[in-house]
PDB file of N, CA and C in Angstrom:
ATOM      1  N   UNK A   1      29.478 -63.705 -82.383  1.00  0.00           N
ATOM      2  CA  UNK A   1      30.051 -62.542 -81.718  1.00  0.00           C
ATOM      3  C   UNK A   1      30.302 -61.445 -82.755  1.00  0.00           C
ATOM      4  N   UNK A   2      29.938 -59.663 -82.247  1.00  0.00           N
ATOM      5  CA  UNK A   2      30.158 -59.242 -83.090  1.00  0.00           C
ATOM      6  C   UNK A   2      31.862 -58.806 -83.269  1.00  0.00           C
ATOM      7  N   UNK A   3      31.907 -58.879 -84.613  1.00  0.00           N
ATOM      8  CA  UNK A   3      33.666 -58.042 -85.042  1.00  0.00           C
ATOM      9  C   UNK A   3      33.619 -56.634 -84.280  1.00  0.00           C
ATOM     10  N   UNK A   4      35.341 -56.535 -84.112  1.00  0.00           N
ATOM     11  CA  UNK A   4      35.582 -54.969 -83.247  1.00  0.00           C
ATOM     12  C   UNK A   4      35.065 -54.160 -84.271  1.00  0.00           C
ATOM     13  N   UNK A   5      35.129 -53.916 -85.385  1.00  0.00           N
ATOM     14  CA  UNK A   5      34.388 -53.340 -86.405  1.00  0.00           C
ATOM     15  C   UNK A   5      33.516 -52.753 -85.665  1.00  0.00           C
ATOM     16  N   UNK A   6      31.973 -53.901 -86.035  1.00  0.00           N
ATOM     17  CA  UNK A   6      30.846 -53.918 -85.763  1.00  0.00           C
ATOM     18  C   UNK A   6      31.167 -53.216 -84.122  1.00  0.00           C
ATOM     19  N   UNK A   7      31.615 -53.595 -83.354  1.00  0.00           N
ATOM     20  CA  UNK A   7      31.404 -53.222 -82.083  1.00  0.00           C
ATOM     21  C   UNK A   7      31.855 -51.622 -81.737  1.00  0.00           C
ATOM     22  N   UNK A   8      32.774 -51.134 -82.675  1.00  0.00           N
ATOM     23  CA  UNK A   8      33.356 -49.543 -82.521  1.00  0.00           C
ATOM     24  C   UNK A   8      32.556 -49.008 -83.372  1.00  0.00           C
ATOM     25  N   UNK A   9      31.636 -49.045 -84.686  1.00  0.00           N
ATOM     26  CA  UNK A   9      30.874 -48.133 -85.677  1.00  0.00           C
ATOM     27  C   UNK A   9      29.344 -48.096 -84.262  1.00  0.00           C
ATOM     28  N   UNK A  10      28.799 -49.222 -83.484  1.00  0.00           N
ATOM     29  CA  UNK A  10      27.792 -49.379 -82.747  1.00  0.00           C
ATOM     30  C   UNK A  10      28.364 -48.174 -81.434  1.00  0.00           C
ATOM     31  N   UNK A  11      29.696 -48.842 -80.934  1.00  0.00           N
ATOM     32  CA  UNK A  11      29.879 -47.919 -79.940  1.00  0.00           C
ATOM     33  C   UNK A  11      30.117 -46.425 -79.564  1.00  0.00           C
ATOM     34  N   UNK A  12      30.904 -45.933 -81.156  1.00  0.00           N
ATOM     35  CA  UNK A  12      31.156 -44.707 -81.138  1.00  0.00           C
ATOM     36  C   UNK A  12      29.544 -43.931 -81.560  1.00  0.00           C
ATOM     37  N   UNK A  13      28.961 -44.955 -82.429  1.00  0.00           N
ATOM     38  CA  UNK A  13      27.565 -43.877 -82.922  1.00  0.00           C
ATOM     39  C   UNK A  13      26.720 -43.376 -81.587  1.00  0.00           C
ATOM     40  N   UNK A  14      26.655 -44.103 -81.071  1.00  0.00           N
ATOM     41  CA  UNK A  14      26.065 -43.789 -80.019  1.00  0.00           C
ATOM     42  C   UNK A  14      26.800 -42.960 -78.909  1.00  0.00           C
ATOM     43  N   UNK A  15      28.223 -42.852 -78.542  1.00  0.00           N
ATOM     44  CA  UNK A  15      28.865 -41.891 -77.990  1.00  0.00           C
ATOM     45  C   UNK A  15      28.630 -40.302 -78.459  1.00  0.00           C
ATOM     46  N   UNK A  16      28.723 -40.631 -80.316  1.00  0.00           N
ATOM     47  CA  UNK A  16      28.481 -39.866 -80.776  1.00  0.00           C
ATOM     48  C   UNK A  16      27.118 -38.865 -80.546  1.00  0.00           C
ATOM     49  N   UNK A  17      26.441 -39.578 -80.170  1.00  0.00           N
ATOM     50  CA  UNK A  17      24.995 -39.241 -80.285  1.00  0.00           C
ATOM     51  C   UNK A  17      24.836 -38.412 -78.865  1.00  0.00           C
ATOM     52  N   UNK A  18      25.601 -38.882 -77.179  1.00  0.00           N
ATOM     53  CA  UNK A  18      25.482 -38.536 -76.471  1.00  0.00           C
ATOM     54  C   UNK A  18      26.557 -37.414 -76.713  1.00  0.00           C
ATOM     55  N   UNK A  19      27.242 -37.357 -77.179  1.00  0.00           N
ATOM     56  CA  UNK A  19      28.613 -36.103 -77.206  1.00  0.00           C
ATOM     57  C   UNK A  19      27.989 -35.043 -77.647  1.00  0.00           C
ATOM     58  N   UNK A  20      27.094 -35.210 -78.820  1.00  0.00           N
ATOM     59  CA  UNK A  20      26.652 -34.293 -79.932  1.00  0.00           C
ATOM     60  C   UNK A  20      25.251 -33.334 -78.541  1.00  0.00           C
ATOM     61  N   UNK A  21      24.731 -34.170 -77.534  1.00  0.00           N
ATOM     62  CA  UNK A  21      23.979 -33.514 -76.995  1.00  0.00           C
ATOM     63  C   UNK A  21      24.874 -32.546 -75.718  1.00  0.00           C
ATOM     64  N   UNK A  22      25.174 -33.288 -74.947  1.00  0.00           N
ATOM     65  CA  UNK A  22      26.125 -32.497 -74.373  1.00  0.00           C
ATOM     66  C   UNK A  22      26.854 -31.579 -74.665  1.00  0.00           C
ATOM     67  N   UNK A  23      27.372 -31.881 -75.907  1.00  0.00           N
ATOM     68  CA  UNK A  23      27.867 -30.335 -76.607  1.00  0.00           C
ATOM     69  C   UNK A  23      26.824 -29.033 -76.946  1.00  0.00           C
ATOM     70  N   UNK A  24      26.028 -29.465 -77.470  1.00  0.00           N
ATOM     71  CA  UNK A  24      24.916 -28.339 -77.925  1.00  0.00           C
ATOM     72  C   UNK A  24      24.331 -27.567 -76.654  1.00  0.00           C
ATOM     73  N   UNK A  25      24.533 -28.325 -75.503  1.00  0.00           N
ATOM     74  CA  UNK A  25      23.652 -27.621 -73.976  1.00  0.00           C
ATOM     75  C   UNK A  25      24.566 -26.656 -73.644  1.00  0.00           C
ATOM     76  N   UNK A  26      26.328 -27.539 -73.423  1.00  0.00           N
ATOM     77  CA  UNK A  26      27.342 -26.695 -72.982  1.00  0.00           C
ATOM     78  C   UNK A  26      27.014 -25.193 -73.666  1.00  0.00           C
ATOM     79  N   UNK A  27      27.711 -25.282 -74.828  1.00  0.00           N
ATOM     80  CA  UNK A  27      27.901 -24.625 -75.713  1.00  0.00           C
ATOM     81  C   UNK A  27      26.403 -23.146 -75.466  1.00  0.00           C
ATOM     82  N   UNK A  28      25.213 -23.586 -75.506  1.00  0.00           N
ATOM     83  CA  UNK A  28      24.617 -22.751 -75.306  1.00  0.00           C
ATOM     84  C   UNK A  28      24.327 -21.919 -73.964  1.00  0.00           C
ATOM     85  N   UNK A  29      24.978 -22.904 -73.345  1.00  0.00           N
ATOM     86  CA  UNK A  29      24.802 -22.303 -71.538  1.00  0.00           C
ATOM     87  C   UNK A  29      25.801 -21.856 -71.424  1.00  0.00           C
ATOM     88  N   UNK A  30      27.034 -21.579 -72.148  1.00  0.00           N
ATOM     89  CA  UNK A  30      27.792 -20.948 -71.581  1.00  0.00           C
ATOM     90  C   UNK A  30      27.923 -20.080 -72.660  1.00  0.00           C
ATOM     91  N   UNK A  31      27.582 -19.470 -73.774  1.00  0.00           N
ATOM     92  CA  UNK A  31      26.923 -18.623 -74.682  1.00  0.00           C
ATOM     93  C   UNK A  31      26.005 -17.867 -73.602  1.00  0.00           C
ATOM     94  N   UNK A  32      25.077 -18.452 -72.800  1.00  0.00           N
ATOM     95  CA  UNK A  32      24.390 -17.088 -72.713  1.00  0.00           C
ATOM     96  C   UNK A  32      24.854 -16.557 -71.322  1.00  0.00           C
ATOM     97  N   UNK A  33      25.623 -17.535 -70.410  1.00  0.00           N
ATOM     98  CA  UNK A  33      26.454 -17.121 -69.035  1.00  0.00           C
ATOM     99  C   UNK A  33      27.203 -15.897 -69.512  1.00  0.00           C
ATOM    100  N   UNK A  34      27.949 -16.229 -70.707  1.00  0.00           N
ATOM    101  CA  UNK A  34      29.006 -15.468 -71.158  1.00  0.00           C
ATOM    102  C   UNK A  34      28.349 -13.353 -71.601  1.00  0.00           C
ATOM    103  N   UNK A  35      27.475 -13.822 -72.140  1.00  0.00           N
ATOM    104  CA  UNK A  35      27.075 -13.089 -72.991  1.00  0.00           C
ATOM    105  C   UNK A  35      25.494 -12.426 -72.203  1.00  0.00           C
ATOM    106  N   UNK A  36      24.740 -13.300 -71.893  1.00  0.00           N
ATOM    107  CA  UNK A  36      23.632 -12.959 -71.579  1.00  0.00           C
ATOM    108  C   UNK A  36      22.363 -13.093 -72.630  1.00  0.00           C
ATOM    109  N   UNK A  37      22.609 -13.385 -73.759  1.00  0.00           N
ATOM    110  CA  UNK A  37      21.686 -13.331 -74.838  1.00  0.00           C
ATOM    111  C   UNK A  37      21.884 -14.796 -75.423  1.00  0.00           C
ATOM    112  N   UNK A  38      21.144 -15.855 -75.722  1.00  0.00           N
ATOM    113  CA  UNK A  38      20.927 -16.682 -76.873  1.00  0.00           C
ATOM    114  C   UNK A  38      22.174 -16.729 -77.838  1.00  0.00           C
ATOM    115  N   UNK A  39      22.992 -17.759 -77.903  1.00  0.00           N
ATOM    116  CA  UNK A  39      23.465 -17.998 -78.903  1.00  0.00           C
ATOM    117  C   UNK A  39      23.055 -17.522 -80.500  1.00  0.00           C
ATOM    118  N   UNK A  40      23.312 -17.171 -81.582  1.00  0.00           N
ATOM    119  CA  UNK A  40      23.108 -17.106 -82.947  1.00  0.00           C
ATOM    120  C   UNK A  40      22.330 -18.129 -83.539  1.00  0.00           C
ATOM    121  N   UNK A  41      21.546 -18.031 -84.128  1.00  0.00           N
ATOM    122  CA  UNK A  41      20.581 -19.454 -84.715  1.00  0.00           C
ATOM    123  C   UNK A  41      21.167 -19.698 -85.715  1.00  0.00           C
ATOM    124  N   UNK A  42      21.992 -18.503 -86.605  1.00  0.00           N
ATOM    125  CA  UNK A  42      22.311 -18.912 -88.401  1.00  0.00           C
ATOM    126  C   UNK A  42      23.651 -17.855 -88.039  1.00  0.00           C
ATOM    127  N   UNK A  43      24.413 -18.289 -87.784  1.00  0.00           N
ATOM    128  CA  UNK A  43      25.814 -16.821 -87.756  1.00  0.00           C
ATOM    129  C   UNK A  43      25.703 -16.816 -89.075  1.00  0.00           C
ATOM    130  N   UNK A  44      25.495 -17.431 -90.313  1.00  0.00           N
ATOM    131  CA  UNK A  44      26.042 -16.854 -91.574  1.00  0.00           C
ATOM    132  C   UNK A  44      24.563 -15.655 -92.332  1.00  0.00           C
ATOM    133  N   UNK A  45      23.598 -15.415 -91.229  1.00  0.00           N
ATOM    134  CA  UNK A  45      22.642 -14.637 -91.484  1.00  0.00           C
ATOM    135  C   UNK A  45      23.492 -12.995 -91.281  1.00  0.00           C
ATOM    136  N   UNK A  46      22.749 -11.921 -92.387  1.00  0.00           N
ATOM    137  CA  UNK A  46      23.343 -10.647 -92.190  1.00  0.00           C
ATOM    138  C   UNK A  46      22.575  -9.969 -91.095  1.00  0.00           C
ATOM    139  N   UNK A  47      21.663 -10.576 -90.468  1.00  0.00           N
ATOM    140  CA  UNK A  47      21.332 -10.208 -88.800  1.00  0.00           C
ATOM    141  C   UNK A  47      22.271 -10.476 -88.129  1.00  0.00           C
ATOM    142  N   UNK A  48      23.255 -10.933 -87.886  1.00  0.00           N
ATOM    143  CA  UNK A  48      24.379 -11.658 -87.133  1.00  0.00           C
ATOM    144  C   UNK A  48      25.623 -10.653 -87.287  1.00  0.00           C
ATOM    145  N   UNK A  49      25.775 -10.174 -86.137  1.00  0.00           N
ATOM    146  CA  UNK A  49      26.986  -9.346 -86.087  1.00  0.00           C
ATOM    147  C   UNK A  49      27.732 -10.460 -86.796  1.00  0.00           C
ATOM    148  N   UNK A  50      29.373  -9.739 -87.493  1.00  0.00           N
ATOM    149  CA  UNK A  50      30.502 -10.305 -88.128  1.00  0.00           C
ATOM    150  C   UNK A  50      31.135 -10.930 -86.314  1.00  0.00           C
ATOM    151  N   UNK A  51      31.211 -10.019 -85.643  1.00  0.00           N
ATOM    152  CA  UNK A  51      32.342 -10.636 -84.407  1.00  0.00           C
ATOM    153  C   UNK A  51      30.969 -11.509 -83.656  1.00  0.00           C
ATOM    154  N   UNK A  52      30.211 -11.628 -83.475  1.00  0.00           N
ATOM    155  CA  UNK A  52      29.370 -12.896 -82.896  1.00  0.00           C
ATOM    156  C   UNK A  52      29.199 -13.757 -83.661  1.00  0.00           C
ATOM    157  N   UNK A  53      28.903 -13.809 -85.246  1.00  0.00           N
ATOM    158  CA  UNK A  53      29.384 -14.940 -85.806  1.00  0.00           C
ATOM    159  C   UNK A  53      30.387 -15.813 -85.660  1.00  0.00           C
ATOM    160  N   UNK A  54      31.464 -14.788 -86.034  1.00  0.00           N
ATOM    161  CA  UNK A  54      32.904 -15.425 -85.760  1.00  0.00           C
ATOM    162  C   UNK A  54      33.206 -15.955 -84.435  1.00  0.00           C
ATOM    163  N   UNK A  55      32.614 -15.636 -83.447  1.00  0.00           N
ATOM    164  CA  UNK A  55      33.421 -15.803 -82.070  1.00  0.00           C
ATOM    165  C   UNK A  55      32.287 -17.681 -81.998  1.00  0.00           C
ATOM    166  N   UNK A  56      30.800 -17.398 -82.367  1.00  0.00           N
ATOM    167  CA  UNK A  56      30.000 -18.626 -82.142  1.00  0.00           C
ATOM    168  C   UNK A  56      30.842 -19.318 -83.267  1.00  0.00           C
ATOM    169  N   UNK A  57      31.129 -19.499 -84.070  1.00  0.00           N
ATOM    170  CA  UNK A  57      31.715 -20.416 -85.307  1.00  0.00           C
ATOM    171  C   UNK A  57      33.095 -20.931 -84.982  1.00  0.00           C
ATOM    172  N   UNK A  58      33.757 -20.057 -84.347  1.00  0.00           N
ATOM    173  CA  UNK A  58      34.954 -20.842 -83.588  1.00  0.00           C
ATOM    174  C   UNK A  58      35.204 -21.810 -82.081  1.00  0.00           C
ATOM    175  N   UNK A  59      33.958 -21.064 -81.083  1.00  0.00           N
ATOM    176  CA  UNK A  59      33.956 -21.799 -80.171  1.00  0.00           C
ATOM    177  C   UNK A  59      32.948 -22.881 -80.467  1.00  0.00           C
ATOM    178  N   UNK A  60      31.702 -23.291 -80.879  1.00  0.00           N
ATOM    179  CA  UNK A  60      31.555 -24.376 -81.706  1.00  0.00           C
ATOM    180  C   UNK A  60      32.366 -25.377 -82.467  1.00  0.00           C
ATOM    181  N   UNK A  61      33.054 -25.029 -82.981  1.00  0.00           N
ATOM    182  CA  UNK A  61      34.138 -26.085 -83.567  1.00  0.00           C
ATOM    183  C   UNK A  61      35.197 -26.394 -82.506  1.00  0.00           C
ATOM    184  N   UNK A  62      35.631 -25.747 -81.877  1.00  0.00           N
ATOM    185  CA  UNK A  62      36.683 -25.997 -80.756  1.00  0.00           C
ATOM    186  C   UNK A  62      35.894 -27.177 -80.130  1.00  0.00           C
ATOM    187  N   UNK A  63      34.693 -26.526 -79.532  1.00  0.00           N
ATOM    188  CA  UNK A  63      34.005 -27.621 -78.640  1.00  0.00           C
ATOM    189  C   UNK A  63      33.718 -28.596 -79.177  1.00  0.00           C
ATOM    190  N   UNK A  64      33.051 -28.501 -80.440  1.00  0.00           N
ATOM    191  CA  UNK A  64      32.647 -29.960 -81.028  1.00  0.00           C
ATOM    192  C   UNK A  64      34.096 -30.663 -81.291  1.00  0.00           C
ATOM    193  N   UNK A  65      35.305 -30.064 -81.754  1.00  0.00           N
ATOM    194  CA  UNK A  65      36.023 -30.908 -81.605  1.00  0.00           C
ATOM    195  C   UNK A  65      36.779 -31.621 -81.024  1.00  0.00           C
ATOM    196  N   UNK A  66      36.694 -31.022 -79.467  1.00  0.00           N
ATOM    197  CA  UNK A  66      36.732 -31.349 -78.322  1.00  0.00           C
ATOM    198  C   UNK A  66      35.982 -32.753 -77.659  1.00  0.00           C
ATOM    199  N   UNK A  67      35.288 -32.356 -78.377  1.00  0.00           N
ATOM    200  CA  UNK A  67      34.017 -33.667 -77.637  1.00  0.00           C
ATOM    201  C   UNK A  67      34.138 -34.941 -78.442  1.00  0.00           C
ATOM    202  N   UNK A  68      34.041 -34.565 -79.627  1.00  0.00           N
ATOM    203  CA  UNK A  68      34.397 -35.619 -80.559  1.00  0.00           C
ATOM    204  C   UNK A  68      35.660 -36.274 -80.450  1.00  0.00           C
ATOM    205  N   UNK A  69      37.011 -35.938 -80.215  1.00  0.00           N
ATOM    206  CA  UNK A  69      37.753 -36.595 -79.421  1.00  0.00           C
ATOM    207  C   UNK A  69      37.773 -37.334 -78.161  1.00  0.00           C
ATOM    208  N   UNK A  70      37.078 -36.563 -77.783  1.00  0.00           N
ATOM    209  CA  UNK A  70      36.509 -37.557 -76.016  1.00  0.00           C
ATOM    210  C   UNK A  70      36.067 -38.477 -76.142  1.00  0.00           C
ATOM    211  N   UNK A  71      34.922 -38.498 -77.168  1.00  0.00           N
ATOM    212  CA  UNK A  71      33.775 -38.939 -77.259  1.00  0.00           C
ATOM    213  C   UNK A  71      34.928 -40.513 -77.835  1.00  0.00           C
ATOM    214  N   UNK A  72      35.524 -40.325 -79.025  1.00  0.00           N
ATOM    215  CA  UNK A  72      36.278 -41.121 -79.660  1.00  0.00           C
ATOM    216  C   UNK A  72      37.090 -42.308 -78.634  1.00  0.00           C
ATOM    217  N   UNK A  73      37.914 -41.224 -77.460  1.00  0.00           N
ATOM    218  CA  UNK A  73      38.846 -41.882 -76.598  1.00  0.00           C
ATOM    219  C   UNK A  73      38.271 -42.964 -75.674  1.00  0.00           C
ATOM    220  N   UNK A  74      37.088 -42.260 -74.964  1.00  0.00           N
ATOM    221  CA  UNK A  74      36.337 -43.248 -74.100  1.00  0.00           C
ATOM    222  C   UNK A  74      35.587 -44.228 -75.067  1.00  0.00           C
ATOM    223  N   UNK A  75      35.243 -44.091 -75.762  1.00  0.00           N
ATOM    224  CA  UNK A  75      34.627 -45.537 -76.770  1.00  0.00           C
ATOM    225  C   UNK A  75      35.563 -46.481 -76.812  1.00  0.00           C
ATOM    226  N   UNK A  76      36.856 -46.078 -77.855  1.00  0.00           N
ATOM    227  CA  UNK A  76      38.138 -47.018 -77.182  1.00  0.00           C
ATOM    228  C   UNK A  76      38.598 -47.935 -76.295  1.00  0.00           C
ATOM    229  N   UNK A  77      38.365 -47.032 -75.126  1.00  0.00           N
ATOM    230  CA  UNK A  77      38.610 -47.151 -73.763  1.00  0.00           C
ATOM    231  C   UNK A  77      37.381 -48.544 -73.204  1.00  0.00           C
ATOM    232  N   UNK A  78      36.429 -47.866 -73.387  1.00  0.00           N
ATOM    233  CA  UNK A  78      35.013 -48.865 -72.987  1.00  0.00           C
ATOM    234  C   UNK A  78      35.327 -50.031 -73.967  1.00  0.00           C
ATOM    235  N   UNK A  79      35.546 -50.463 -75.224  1.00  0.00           N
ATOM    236  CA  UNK A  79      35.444 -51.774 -75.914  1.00  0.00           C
ATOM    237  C   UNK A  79      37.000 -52.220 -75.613  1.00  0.00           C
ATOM    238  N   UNK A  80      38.135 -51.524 -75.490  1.00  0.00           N
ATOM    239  CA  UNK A  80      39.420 -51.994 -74.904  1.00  0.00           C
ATOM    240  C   UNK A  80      40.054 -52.013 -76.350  1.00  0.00           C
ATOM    241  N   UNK A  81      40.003 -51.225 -77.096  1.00  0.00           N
ATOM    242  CA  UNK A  81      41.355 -51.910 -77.753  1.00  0.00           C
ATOM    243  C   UNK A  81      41.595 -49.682 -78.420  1.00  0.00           C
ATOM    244  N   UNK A  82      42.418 -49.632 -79.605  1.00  0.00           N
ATOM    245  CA  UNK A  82      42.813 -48.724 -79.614  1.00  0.00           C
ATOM    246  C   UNK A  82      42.136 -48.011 -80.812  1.00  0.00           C
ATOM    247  N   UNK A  83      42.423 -46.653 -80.530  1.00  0.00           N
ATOM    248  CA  UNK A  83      40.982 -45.719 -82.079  1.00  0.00           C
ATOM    249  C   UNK A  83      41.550 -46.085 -83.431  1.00  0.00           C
ATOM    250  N   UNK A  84      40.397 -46.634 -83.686  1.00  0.00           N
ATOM    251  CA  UNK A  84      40.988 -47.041 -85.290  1.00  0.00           C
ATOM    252  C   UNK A  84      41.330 -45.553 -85.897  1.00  0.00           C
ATOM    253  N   UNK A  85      41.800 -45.973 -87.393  1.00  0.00           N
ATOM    254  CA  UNK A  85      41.966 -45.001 -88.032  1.00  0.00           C
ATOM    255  C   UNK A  85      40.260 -44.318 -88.585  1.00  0.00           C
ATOM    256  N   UNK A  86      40.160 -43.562 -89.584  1.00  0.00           N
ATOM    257  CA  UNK A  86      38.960 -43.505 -89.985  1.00  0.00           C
ATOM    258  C   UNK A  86      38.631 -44.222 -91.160  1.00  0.00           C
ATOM    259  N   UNK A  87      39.745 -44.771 -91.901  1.00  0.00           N
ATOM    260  CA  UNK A  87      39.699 -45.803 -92.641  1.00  0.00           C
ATOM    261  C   UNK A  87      39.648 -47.022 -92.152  1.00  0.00           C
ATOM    262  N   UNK A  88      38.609 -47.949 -91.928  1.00  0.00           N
ATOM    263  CA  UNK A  88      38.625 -49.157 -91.678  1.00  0.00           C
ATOM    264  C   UNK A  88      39.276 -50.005 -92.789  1.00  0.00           C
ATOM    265  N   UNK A  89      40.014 -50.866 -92.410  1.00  0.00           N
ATOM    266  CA  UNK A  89      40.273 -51.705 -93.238  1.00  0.00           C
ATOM    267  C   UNK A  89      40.001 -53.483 -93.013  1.00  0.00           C
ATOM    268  N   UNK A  90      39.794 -54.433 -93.176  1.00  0.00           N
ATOM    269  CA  UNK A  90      39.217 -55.555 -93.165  1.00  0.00           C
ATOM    270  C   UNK A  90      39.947 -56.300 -91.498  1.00  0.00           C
ATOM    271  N   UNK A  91      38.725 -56.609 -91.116  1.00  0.00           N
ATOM    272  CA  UNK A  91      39.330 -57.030 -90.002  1.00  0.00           C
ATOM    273  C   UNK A  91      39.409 -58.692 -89.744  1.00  0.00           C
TER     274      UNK A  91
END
């Protein structure tokens, strides 16, 4: 049987993996609902307005860190026990 270890680095990577897509669709569909134009490809390019950089660089991180918490809670939730720290320590 595998260790909760083994079973939360397997379960979250793969949450991870679905979070990380779902985020990138949101994020751009409601970039261009919002806006009407394509998200920024490189905000730190000097093609990139300063306030569309800034505004994509903050709601990106909000969201990703949004998701990544979700993403974290329901993994939890699905194997049953509680979010480790990010330090594993010997189980």
């Amino acid at each position: 049987m595998l260790s909760r270890k083994t079973r939360w680095i397997a379960a979250s990577g793969l949450a991870a993996i679905g979070a990380s897509f779902a985020t990138r669709s949101l994020l751009r569909r409601s970039w261009h609902a919002a806006t009407g134009e394509d998200p920024p490809l490189n905000p730190a390019s000097t093609d990139t307005a300063w306030t569309e950089a800034v505004v994509w660089t903050v709601a990106a991180s909000v969201v990703a860190g949004l998701s990544s918490l979700a993403a974290r809670r329901a993994t939890a939730h699905a194997i049953g026990g509680p979010v480790p720290s990010d330090k594993f320590g010997d189980d």
